[in-house]
PDB file of N, CA and C in Angstrom:
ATOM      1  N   UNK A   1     -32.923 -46.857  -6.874  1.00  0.00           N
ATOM      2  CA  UNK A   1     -33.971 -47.181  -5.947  1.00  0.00           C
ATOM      3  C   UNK A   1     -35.216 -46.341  -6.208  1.00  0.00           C
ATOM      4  N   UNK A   2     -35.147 -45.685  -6.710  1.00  0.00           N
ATOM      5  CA  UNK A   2     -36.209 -44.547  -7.408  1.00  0.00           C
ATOM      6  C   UNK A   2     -37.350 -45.023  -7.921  1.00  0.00           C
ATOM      7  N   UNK A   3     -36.529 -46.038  -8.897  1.00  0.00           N
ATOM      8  CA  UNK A   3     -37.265 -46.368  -9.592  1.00  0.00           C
ATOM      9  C   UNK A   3     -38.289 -47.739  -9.429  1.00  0.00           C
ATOM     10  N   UNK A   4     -37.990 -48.296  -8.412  1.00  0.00           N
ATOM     11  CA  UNK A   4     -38.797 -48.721  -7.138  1.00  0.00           C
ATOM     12  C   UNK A   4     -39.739 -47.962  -6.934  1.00  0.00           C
ATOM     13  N   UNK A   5     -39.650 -47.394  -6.196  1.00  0.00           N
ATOM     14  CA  UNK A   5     -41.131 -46.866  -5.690  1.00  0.00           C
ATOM     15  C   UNK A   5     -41.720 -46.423  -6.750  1.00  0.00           C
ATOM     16  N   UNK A   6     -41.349 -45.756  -7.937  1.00  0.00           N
ATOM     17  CA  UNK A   6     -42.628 -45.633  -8.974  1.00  0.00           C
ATOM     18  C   UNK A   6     -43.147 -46.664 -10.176  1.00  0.00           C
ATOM     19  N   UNK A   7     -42.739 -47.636  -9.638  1.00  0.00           N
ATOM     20  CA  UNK A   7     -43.081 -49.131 -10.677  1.00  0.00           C
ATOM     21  C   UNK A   7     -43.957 -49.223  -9.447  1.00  0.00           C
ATOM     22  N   UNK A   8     -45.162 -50.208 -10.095  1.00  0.00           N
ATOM     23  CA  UNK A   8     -45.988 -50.598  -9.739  1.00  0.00           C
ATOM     24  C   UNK A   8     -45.527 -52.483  -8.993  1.00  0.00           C
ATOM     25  N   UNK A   9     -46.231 -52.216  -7.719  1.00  0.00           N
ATOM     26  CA  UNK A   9     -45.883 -53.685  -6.976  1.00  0.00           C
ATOM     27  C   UNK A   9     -45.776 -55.169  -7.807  1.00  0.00           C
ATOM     28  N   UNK A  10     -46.897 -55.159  -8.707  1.00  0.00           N
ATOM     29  CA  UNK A  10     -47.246 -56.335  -9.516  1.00  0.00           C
ATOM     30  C   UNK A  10     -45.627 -55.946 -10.774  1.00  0.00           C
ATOM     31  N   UNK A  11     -44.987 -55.657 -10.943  1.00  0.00           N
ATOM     32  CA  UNK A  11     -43.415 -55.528 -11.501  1.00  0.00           C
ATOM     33  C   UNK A  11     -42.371 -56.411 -10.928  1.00  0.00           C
ATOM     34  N   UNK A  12     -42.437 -56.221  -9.816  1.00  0.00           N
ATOM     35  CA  UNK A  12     -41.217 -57.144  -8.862  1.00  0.00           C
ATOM     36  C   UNK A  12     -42.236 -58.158  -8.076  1.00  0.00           C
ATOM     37  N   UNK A  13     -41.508 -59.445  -8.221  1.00  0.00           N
ATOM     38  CA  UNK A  13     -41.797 -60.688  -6.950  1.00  0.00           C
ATOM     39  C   UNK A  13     -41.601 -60.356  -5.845  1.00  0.00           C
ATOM     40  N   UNK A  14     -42.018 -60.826  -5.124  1.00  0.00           N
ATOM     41  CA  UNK A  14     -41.472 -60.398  -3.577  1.00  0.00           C
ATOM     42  C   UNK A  14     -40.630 -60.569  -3.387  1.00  0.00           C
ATOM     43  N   UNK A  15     -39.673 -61.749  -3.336  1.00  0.00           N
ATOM     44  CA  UNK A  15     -38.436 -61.814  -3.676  1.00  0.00           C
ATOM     45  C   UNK A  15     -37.826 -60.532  -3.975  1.00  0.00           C
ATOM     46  N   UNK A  16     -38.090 -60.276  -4.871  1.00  0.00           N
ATOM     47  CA  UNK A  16     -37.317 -58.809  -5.275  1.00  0.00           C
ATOM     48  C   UNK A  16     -37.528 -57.654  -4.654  1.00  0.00           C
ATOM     49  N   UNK A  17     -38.718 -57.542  -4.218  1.00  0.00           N
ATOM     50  CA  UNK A  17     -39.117 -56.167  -3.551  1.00  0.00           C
ATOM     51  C   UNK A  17     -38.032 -56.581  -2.031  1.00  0.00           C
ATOM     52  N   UNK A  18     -38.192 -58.032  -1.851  1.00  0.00           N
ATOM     53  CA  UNK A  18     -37.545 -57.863  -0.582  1.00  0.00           C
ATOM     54  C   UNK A  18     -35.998 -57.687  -0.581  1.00  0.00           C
ATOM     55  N   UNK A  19     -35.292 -57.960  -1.398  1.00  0.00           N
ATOM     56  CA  UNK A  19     -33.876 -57.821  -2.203  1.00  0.00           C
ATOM     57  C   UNK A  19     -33.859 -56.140  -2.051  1.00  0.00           C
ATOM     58  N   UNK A  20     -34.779 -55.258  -2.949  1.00  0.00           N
ATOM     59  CA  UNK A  20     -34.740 -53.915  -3.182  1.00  0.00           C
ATOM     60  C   UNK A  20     -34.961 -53.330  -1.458  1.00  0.00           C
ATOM     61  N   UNK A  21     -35.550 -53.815  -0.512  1.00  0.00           N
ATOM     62  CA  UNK A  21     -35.878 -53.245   0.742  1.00  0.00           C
ATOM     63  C   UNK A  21     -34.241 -53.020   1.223  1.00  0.00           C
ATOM     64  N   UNK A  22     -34.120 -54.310   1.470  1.00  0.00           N
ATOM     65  CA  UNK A  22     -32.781 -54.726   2.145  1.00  0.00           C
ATOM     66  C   UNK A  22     -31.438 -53.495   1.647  1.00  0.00           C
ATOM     67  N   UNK A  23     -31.360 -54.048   0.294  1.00  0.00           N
ATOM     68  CA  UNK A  23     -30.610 -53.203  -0.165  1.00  0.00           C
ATOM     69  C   UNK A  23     -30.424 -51.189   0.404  1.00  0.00           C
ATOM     70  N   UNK A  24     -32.025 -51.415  -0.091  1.00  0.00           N
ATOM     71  CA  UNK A  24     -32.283 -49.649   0.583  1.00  0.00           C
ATOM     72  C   UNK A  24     -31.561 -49.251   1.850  1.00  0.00           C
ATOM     73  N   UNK A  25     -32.236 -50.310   2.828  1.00  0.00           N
ATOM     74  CA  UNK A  25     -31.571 -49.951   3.944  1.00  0.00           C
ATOM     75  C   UNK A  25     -29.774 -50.078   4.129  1.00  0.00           C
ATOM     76  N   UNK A  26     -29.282 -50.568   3.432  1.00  0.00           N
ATOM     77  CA  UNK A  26     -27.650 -50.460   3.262  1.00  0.00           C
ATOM     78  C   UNK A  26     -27.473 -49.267   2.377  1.00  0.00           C
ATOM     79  N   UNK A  27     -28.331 -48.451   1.635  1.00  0.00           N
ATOM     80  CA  UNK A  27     -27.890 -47.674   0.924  1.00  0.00           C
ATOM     81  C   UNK A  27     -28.018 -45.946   1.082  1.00  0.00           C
ATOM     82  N   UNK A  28     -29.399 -45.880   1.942  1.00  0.00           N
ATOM     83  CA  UNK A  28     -29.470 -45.019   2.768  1.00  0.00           C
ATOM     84  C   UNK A  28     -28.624 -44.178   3.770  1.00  0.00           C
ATOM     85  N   UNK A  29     -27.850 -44.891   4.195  1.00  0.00           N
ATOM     86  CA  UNK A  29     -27.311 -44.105   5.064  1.00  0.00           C
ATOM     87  C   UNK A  29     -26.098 -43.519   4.303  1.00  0.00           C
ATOM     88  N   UNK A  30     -25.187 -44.726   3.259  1.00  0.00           N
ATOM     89  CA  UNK A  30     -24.039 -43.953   2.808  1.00  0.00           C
ATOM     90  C   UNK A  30     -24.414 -43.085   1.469  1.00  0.00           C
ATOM     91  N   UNK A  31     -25.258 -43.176   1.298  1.00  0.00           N
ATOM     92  CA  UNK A  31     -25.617 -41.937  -0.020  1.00  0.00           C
ATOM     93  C   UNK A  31     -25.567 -40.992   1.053  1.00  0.00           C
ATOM     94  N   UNK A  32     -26.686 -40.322   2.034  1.00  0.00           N
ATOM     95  CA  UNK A  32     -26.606 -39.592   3.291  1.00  0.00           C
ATOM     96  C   UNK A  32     -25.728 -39.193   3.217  1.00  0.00           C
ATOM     97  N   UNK A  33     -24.320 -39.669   3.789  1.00  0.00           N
ATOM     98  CA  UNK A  33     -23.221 -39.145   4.252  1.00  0.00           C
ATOM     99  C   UNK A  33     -22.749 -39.127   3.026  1.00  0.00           C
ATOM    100  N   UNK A  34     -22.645 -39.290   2.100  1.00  0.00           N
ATOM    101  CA  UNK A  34     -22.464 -38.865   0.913  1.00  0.00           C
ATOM    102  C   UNK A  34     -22.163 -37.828   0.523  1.00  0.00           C
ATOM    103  N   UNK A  35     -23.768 -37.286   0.663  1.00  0.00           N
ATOM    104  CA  UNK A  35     -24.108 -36.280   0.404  1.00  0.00           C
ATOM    105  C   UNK A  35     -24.139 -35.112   1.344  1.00  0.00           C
ATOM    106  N   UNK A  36     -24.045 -35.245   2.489  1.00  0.00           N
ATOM    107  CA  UNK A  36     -23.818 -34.653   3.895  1.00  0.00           C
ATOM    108  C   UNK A  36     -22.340 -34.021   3.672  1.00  0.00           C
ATOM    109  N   UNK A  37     -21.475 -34.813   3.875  1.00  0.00           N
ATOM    110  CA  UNK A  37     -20.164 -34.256   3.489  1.00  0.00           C
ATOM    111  C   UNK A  37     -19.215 -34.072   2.351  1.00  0.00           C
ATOM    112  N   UNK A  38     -19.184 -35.018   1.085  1.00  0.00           N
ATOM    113  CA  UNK A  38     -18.786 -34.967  -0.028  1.00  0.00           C
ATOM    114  C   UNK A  38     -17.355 -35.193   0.072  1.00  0.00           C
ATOM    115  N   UNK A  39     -16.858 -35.614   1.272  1.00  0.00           N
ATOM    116  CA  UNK A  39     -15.362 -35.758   1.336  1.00  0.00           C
ATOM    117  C   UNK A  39     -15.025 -37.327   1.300  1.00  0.00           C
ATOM    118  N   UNK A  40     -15.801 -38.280   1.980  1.00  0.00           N
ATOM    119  CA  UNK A  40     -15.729 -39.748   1.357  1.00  0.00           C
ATOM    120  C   UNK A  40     -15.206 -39.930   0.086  1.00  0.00           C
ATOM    121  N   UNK A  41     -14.423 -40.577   0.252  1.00  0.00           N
ATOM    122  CA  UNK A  41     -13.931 -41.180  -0.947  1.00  0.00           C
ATOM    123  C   UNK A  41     -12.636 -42.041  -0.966  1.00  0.00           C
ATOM    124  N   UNK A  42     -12.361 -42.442  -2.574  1.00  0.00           N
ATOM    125  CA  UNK A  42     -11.736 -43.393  -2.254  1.00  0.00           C
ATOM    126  C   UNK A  42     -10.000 -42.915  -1.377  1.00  0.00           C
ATOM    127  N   UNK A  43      -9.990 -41.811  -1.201  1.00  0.00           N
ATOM    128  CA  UNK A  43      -8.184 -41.385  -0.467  1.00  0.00           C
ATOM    129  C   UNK A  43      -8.744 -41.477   0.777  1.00  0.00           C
ATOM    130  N   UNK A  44      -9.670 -41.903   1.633  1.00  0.00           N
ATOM    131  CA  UNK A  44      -9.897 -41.857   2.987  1.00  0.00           C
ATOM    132  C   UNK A  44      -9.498 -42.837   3.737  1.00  0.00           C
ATOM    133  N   UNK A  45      -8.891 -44.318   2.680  1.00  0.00           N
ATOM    134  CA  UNK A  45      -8.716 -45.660   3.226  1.00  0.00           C
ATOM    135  C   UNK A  45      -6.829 -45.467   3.050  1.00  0.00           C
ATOM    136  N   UNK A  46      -6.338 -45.985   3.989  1.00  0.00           N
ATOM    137  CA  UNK A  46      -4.867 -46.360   3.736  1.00  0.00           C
ATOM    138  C   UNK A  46      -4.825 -47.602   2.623  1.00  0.00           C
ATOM    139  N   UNK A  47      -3.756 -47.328   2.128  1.00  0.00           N
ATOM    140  CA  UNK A  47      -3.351 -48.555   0.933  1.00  0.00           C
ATOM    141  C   UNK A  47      -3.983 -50.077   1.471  1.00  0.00           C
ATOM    142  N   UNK A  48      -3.711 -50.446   2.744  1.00  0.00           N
ATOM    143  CA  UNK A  48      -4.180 -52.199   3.246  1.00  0.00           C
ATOM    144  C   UNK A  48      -5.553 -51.920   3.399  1.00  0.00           C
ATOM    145  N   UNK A  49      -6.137 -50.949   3.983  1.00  0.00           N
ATOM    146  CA  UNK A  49      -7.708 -51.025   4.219  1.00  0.00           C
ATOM    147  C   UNK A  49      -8.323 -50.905   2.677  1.00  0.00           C
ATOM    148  N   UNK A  50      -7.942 -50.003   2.205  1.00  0.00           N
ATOM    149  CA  UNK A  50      -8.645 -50.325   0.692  1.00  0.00           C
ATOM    150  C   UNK A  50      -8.680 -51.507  -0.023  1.00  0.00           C
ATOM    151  N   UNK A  51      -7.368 -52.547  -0.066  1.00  0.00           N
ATOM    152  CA  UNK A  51      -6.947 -53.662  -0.777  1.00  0.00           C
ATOM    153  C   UNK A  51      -7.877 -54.619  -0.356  1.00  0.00           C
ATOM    154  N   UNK A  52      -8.065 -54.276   1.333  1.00  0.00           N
ATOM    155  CA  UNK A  52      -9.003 -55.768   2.088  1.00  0.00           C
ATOM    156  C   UNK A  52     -10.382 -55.016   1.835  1.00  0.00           C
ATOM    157  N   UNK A  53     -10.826 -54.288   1.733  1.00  0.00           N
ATOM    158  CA  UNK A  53     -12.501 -53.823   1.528  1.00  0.00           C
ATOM    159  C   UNK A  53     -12.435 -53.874  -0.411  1.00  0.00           C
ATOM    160  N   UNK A  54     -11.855 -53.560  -0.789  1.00  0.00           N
ATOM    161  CA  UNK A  54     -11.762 -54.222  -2.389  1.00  0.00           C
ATOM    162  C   UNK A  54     -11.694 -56.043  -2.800  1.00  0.00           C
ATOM    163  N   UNK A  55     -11.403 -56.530  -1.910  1.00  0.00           N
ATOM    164  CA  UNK A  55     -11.231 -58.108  -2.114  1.00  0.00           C
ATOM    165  C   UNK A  55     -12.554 -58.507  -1.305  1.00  0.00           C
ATOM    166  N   UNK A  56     -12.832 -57.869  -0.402  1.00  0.00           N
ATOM    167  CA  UNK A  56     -14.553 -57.894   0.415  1.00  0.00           C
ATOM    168  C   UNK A  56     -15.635 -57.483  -1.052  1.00  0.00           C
ATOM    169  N   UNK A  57     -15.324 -56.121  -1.241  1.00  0.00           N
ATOM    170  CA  UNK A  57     -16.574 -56.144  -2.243  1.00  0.00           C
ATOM    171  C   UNK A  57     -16.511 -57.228  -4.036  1.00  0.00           C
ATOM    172  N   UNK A  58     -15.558 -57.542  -3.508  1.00  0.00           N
ATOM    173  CA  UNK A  58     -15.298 -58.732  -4.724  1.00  0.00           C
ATOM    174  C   UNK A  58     -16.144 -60.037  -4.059  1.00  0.00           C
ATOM    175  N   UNK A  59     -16.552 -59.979  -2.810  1.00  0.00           N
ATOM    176  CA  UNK A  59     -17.246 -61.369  -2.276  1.00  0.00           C
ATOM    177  C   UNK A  59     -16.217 -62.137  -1.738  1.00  0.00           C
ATOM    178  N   UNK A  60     -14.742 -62.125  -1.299  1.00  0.00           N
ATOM    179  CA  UNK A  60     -14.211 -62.942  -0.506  1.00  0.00           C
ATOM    180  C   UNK A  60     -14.688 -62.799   1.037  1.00  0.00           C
ATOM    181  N   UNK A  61     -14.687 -63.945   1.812  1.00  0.00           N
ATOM    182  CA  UNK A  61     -14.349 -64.072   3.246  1.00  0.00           C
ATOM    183  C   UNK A  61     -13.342 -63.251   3.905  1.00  0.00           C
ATOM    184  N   UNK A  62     -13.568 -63.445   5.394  1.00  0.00           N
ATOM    185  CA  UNK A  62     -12.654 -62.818   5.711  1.00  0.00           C
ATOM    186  C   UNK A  62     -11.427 -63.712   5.397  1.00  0.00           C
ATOM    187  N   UNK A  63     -11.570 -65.056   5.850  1.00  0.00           N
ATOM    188  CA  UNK A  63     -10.442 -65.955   5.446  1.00  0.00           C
ATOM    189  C   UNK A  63      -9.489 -66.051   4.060  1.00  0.00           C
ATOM    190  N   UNK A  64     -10.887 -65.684   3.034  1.00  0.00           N
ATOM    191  CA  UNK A  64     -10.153 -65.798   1.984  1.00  0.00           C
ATOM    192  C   UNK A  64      -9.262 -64.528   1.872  1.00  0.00           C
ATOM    193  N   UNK A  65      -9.391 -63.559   2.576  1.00  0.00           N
ATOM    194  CA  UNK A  65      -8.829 -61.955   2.198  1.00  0.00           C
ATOM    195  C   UNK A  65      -8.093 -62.499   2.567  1.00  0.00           C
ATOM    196  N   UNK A  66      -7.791 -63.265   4.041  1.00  0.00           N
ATOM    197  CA  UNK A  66      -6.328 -63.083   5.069  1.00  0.00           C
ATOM    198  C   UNK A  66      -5.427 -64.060   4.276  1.00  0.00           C
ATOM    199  N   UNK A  67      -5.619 -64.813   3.256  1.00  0.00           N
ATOM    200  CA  UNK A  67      -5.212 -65.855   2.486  1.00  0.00           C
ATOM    201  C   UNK A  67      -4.471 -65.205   1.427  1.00  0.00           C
ATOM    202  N   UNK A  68      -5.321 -64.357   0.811  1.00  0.00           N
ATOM    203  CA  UNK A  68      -5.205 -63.907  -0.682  1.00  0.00           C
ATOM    204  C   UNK A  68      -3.589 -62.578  -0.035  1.00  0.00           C
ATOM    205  N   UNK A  69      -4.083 -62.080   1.593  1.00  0.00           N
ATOM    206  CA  UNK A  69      -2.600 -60.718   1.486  1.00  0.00           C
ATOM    207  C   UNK A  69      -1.896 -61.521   2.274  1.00  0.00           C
ATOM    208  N   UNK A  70      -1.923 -62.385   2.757  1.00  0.00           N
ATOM    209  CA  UNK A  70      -0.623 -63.116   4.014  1.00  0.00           C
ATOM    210  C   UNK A  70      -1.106 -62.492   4.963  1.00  0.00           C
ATOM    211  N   UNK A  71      -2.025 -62.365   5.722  1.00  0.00           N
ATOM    212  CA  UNK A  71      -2.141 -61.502   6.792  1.00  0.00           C
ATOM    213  C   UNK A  71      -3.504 -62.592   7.632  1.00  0.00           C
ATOM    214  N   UNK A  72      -3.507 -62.482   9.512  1.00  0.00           N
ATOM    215  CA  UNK A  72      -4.340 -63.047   9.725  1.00  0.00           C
ATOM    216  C   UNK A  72      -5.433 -62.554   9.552  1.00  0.00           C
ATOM    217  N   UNK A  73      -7.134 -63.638  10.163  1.00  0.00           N
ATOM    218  CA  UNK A  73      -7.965 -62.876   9.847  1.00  0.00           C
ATOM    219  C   UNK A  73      -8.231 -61.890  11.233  1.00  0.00           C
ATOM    220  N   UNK A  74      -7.673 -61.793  11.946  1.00  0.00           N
ATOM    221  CA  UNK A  74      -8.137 -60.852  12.867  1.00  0.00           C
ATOM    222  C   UNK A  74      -7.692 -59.357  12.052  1.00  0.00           C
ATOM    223  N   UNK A  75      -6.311 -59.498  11.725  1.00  0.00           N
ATOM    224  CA  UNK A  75      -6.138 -58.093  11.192  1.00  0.00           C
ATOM    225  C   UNK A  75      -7.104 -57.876  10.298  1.00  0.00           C
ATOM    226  N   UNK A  76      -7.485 -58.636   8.965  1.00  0.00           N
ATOM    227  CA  UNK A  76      -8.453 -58.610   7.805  1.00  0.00           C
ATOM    228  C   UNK A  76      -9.880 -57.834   8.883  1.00  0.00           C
ATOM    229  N   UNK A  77     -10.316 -58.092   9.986  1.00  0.00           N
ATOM    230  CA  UNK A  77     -11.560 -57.648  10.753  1.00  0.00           C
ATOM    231  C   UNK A  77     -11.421 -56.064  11.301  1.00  0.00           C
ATOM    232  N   UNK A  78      -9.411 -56.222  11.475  1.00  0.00           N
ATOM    233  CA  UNK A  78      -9.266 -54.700  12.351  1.00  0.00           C
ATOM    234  C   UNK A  78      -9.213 -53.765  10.758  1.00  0.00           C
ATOM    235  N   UNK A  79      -8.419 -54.176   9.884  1.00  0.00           N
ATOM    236  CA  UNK A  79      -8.385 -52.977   8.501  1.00  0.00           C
ATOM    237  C   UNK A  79     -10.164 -52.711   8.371  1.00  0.00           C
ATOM    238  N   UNK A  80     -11.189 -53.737   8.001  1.00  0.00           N
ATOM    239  CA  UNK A  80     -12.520 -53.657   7.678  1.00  0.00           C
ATOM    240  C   UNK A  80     -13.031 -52.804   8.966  1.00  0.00           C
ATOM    241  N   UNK A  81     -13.209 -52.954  10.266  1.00  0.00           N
ATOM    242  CA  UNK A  81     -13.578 -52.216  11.153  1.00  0.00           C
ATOM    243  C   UNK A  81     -13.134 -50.355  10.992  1.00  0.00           C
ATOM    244  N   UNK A  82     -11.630 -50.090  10.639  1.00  0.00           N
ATOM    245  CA  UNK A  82     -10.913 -48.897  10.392  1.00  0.00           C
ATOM    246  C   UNK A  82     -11.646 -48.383   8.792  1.00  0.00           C
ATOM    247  N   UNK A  83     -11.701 -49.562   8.015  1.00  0.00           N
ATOM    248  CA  UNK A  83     -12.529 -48.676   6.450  1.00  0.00           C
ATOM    249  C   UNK A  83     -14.149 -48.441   6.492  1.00  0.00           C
ATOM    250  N   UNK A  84     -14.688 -49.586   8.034  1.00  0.00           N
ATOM    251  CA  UNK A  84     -15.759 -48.820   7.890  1.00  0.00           C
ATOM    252  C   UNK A  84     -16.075 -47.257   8.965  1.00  0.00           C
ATOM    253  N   UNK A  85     -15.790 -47.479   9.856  1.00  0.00           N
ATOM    254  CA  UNK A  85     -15.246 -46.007  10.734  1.00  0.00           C
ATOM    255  C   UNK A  85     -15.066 -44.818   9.405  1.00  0.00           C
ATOM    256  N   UNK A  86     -13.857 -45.014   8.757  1.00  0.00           N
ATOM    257  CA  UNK A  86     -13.062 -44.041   7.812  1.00  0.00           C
ATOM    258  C   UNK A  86     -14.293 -43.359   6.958  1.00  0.00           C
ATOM    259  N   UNK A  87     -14.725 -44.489   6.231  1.00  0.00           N
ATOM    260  CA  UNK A  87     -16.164 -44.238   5.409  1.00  0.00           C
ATOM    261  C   UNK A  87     -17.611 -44.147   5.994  1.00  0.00           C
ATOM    262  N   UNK A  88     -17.703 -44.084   7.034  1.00  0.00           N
ATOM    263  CA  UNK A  88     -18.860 -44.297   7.838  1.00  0.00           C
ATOM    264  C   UNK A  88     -20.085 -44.960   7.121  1.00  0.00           C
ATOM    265  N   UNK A  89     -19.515 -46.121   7.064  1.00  0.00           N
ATOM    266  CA  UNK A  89     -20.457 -47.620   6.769  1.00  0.00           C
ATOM    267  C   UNK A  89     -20.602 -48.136   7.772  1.00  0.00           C
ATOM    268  N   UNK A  90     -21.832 -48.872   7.903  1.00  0.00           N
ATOM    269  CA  UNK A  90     -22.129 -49.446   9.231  1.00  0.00           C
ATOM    270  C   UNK A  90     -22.178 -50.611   9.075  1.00  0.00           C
ATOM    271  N   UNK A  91     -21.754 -51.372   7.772  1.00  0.00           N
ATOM    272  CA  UNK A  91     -21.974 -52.810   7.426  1.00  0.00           C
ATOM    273  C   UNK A  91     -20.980 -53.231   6.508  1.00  0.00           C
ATOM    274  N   UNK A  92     -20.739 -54.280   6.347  1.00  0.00           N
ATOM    275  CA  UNK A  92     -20.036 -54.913   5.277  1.00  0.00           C
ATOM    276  C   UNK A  92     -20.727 -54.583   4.117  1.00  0.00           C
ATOM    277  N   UNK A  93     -21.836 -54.853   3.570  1.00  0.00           N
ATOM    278  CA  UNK A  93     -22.227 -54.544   2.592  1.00  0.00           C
ATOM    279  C   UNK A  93     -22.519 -53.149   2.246  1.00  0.00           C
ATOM    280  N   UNK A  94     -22.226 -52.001   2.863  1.00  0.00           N
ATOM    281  CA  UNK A  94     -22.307 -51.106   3.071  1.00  0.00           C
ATOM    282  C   UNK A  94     -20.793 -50.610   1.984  1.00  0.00           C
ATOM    283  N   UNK A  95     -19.795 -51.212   3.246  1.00  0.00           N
ATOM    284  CA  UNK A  95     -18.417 -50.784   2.089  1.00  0.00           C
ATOM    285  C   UNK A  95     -17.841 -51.693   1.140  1.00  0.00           C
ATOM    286  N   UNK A  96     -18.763 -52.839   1.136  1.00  0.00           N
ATOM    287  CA  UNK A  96     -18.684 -53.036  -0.508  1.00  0.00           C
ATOM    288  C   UNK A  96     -19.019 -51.957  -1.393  1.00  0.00           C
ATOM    289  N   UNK A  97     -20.494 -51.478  -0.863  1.00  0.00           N
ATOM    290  CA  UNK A  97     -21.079 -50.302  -1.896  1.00  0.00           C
ATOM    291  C   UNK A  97     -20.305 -49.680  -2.195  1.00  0.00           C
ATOM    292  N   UNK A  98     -19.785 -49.124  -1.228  1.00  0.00           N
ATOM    293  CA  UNK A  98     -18.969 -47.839  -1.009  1.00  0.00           C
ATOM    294  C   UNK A  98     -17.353 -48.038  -2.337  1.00  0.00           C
ATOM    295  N   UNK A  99     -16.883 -49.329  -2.077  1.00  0.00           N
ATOM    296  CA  UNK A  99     -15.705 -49.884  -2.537  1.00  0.00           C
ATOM    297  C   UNK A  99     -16.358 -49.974  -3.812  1.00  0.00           C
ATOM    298  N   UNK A 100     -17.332 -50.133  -4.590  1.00  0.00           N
ATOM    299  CA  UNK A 100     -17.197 -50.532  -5.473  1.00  0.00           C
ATOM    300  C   UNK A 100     -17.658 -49.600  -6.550  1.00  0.00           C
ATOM    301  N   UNK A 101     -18.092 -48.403  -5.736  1.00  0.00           N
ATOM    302  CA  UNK A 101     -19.064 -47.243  -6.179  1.00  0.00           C
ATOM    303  C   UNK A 101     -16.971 -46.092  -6.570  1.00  0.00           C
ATOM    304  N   UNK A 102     -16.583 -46.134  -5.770  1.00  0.00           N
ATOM    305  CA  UNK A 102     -15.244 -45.712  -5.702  1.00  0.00           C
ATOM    306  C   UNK A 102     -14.213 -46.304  -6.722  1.00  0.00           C
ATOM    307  N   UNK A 103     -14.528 -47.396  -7.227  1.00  0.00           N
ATOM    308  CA  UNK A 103     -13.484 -47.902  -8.212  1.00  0.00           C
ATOM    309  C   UNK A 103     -14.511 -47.650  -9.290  1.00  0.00           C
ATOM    310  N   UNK A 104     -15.627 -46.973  -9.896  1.00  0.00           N
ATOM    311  CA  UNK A 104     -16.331 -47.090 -10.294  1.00  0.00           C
ATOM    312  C   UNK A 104     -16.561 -48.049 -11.303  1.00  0.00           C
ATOM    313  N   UNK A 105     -16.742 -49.178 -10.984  1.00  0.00           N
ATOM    314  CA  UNK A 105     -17.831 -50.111 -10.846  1.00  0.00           C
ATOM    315  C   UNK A 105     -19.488 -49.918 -10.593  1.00  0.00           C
TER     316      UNK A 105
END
């Protein structure tokens, strides 16, 4: 994201600048706590919360998660609610980041 702000506007479409905004704001906070505590990581999720926030940052639904482990989707909402708490993400796309920054990806 750095490298955003020192490229010049006429570089990115708006489109993109607005892609790079968005993003920021999902990325801000868990670099933060990141860096705030350094204990995040990937041993903070139990074995099912990791599996369903790993099949999330792969882009499934919740449906498709509750499909893909045998499980309904309410549980698929309660594991994602517990991995984002655990990781202190405030969004889905948040612990994708997080999930995918951790398997490094």
């Amino acid at each position: 994201m750095l490298m955003i702000g020192i490229l010049s506007d006429h570089v990115f479409a708006l489109r993109d600048q607005a892609v790079a905004g968005l993003l920021t704001r999902h990325l801000r906070p868990l670099l933060a706590l990141q860096a705030e505590s350094g204990i995040v990581g990937p041993d903070c999720l139990s074995p099912r919360q990791a599996a369903v926030s790993d099949l999330v940052a792969r882009g499934l639904t919740n449906q498709d998660v509750a499909q893909e482990l045998h499980i309904t989707v309410n549980t698929v909402k309660k594991h994602l609610m517990a991995a984002m708490k655990a990781t202190g993400c405030t969004s889905r796309t948040q612990l994708a980041l997080h999930r995918l920054h951790a398997s490094g990806v």
